[in-house]
Structure formats: structure tokens, C-alpha cells
C-alpha atoms as a PDB file:
ATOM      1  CA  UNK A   1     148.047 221.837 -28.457  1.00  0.00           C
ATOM      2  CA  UNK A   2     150.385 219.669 -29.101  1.00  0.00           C
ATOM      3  CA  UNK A   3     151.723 219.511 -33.083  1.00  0.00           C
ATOM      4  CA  UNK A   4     154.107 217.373 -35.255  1.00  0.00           C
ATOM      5  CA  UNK A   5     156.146 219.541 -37.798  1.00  0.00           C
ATOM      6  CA  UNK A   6     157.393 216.636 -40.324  1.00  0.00           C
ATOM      7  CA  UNK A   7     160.663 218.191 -41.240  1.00  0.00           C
ATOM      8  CA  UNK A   8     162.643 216.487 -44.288  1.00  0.00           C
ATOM      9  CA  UNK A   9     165.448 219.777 -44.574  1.00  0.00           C
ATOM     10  CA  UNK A  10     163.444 221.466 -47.907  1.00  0.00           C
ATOM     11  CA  UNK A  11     162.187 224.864 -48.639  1.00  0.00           C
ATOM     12  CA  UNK A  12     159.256 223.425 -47.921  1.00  0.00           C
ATOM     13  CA  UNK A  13     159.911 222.696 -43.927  1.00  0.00           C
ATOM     14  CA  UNK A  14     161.048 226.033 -43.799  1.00  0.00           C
ATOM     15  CA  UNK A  15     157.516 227.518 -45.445  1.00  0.00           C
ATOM     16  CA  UNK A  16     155.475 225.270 -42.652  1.00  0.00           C
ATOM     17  CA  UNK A  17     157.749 226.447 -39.591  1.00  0.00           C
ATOM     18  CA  UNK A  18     157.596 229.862 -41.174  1.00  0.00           C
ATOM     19  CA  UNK A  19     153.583 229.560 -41.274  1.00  0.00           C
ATOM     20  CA  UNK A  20     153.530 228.451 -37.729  1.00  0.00           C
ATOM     21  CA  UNK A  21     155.745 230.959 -36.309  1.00  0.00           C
ATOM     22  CA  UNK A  22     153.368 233.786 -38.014  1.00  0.00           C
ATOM     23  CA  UNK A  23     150.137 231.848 -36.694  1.00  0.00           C
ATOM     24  CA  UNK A  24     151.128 230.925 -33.066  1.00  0.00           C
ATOM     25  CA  UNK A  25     147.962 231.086 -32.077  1.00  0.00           C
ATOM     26  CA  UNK A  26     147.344 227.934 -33.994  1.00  0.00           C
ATOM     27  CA  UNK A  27     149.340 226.058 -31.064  1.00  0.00           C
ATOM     28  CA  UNK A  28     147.977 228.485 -28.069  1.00  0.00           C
ATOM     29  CA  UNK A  29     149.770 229.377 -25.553  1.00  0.00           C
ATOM     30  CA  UNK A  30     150.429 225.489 -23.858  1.00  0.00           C
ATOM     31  CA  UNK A  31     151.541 225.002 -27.322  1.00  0.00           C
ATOM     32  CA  UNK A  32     154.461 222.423 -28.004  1.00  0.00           C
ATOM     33  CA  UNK A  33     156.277 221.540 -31.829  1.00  0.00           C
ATOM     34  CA  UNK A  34     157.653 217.728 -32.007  1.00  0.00           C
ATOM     35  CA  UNK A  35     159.189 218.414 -34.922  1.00  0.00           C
ATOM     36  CA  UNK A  36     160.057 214.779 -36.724  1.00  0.00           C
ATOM     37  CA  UNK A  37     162.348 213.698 -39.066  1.00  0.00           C
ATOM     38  CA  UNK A  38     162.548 210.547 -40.946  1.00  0.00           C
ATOM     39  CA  UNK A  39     165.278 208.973 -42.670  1.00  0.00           C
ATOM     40  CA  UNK A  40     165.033 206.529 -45.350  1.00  0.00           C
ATOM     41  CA  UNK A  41     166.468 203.284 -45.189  1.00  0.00           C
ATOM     42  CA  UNK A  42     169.608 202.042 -46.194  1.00  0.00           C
ATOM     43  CA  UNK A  43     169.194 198.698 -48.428  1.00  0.00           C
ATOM     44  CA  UNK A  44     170.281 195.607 -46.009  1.00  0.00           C
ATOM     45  CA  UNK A  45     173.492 194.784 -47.992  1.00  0.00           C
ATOM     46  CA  UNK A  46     174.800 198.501 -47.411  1.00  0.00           C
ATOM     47  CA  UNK A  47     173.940 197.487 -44.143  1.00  0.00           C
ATOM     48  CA  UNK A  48     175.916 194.347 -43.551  1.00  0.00           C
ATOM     49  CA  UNK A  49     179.033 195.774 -46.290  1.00  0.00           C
ATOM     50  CA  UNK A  50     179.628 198.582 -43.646  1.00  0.00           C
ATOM     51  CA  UNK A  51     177.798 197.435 -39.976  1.00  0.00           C
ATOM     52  CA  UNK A  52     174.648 198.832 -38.434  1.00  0.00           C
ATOM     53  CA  UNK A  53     176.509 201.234 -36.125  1.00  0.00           C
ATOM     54  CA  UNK A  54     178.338 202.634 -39.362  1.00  0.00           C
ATOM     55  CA  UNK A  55     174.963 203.051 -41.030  1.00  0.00           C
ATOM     56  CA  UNK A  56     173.073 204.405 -37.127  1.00  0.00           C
ATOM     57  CA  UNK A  57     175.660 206.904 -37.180  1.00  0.00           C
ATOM     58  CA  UNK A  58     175.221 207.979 -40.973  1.00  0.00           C
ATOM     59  CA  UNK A  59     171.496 208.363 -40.019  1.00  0.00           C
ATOM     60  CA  UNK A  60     172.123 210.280 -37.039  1.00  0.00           C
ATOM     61  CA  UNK A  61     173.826 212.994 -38.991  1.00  0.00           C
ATOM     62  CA  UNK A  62     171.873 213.300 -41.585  1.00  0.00           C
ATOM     63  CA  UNK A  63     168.974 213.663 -38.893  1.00  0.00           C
ATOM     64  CA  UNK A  64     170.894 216.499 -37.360  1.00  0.00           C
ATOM     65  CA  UNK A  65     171.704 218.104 -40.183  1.00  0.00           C
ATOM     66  CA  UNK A  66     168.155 218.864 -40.566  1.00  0.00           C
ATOM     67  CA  UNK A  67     167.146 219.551 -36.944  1.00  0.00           C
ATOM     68  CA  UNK A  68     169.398 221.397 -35.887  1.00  0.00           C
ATOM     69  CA  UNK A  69     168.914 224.465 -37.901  1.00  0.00           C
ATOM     70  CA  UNK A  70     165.371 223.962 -36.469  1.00  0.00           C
ATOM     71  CA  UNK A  71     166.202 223.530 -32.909  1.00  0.00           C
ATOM     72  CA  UNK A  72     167.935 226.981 -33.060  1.00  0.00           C
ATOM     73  CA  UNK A  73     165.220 228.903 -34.289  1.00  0.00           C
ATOM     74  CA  UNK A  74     162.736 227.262 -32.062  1.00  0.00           C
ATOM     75  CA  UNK A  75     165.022 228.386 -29.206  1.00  0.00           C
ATOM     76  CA  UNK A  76     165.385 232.154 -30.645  1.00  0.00           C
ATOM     77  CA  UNK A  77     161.240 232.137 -30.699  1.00  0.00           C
ATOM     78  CA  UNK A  78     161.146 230.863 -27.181  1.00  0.00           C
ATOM     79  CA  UNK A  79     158.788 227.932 -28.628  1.00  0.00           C
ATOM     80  CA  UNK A  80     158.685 224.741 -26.717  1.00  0.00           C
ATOM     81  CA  UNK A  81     159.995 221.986 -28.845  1.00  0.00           C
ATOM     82  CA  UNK A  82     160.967 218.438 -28.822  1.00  0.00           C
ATOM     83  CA  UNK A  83     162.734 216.825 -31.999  1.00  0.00           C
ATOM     84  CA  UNK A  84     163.212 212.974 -32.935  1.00  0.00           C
ATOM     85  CA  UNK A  85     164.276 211.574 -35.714  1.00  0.00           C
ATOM     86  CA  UNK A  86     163.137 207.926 -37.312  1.00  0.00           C
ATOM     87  CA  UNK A  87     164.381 205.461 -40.124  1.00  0.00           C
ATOM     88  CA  UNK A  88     161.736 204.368 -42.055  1.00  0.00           C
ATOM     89  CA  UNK A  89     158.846 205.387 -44.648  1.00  0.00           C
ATOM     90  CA  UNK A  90     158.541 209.243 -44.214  1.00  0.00           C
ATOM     91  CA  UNK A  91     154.378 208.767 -44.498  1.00  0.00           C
ATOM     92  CA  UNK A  92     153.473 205.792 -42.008  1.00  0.00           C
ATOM     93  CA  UNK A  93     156.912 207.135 -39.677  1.00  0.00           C
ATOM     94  CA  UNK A  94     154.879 210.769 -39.584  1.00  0.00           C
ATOM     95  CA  UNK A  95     151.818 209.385 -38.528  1.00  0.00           C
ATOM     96  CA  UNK A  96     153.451 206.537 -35.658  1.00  0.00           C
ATOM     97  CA  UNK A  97     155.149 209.950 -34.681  1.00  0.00           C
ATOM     98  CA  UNK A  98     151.565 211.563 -34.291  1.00  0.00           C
ATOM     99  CA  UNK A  99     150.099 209.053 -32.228  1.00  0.00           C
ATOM    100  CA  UNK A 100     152.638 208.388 -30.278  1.00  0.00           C
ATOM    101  CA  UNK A 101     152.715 212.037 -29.227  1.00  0.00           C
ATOM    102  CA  UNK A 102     149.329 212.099 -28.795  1.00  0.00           C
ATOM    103  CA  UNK A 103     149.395 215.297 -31.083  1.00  0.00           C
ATOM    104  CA  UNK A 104     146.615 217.085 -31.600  1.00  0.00           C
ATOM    105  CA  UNK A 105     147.922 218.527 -35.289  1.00  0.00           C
ATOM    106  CA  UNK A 106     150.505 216.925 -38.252  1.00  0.00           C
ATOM    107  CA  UNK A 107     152.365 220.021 -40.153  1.00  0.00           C
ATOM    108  CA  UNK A 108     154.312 219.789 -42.994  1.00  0.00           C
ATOM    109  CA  UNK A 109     155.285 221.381 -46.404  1.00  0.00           C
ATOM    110  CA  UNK A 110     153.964 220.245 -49.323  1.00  0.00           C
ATOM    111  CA  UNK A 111     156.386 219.849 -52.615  1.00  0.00           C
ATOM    112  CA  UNK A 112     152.699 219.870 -54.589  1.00  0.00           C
ATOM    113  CA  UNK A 113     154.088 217.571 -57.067  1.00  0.00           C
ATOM    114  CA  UNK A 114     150.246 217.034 -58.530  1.00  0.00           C
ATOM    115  CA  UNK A 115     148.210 214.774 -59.710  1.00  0.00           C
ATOM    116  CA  UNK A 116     150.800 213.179 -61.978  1.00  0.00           C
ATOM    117  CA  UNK A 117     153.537 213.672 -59.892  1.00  0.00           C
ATOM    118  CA  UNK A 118     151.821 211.584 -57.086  1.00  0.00           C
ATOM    119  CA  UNK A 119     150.804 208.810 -59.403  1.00  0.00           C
ATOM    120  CA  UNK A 120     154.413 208.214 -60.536  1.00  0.00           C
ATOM    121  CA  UNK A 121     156.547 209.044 -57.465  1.00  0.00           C
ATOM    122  CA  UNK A 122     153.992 209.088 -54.689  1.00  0.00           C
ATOM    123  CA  UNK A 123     153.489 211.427 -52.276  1.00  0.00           C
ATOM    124  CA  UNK A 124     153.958 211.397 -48.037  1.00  0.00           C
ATOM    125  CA  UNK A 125     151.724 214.007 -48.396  1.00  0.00           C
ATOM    126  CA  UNK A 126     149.269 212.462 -49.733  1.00  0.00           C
ATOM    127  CA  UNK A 127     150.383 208.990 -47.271  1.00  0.00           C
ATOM    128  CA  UNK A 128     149.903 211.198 -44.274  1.00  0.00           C
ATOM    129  CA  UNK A 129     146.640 212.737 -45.568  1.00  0.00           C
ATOM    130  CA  UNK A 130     144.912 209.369 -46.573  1.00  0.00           C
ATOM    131  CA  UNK A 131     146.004 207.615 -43.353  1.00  0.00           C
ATOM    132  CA  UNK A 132     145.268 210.512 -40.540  1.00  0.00           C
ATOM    133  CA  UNK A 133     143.107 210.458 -37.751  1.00  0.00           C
ATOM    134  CA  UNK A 134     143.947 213.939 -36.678  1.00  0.00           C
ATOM    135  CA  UNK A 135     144.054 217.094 -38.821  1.00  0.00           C
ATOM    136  CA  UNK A 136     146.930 217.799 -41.741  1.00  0.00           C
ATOM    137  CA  UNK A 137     147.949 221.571 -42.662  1.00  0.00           C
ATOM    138  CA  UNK A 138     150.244 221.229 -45.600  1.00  0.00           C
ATOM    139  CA  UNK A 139     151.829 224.526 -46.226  1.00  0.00           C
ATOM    140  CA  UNK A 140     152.724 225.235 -50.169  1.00  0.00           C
END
């Protein structure tokens, strides 16, 4: 099975990877993580003030920042793993990530904001949920 683990850096990533890592059986044994990562964007006139490679680079750290922790504990579980990293809306980037895999599962933490909290900040939980062909497991 193959399944997406939408990592942003939270508590809450580490609650989902920590739920997968205590139900492996979830993935079987030809299981494999792409865990994904999306970056918001920078508004264009940061862009052009400081160049698209200055701002690339800025998201590529940021990116790594949270994936690598990730990558090393994937390793120290032996779990196969792929990680990529995205700029763009974390909701519609989490699901182009899904089908583009071709996974089979979407994972991710849930901040469980509520009903309010959705209605006045939104929610890529709740993006993901409403938009998904596939199953969602949000972890809380």
C-alpha cells in the first residue's frame, strides 16, 4: 500500500507518523510512506525584490527542515520512504501529491481547529477531506 503522510513540521505530523509506526500493518508489508511537504508561497514582489533562486532556496530549507527529522526515523524503522516537497496550497498540493503517487491512503494530523475555527481560517484538513478520491486518516 502505498500512503502519503502530509507533513507540515507540527505536533501533529509527529502524532500521524507516530500512529503509523504503531499500526504498520495499515501499510502491509509492500508498504511505502511518500511523506509530502508543502510550502506556502511567497507573494510575487518578495519574489522579484530578492530573485526566484533566492526564494527556491528559502523553500528548500524550510522543506528540509521538516523532512529531515522524518527521513531519519523512517530509516531507524527500516520503513521504505520517499519524501518531496511542493510550493503551493497545502490542501489541493496534498491531493496532486496523492494522485500522482498513485497512493492508495492520504495521512495527516489534524490541528482540530472546529467548526469555527474552519469557518474563519479554513482547514487543509477539511480541503483534503472534501476533495479526496481515496481514503483520509487524520490523526488528533
Amino acid at each position: 500500500m502505498k500512503i502519503v503522510l502530509a507533513a507540515d513540521g507540527s505536533s501533529y505530523t509527529k502524532k500521524a507518523l507516530a500512529f503509523l509506526m504503531t499500526h504498520t500493518e495499515i501499510a502491509g508489508s509492500d508498504g511505502h510512506i511518500v511523506v509530502v511537504n508543502v510550502q506556502p508561497a511567497m507573494p510575487p514582489r518578495v519574489k522579484s525584490m530578492v530573485g526566484a533562486t533566492a526564494v527556491n532556496e528559502y523553500h528548500a530549507e524550510e522543506a528540509q527542515k521538516v523532512l529531515k527529522p522524518i527521513e531519519k526515523f523512517l530509516q531507524r524503522h527500516d520503513i521504505a520512504y520517499t519524501t518531496r516537497w511542493t510550493v503551493g496550497r497545502p490542501g489541493e498540493e496534498i491531493l496532486k501529491a496523492a494522485r500522482k503517487e498513485k497512493a492508495n491512503l492520504i495521512v495527516m494530523g489534524t490541528h482540530g481547529h472546529g467548526i469555527l475555527g474552519r469557518a474563519l481560517l479554513g482547514s487543509v484538513a477539511q480541503n483534503v477531506l472534501t476533495d479526496c478520491e481515496i481514503p483520509v486518516l487524520m490523526v488528533k
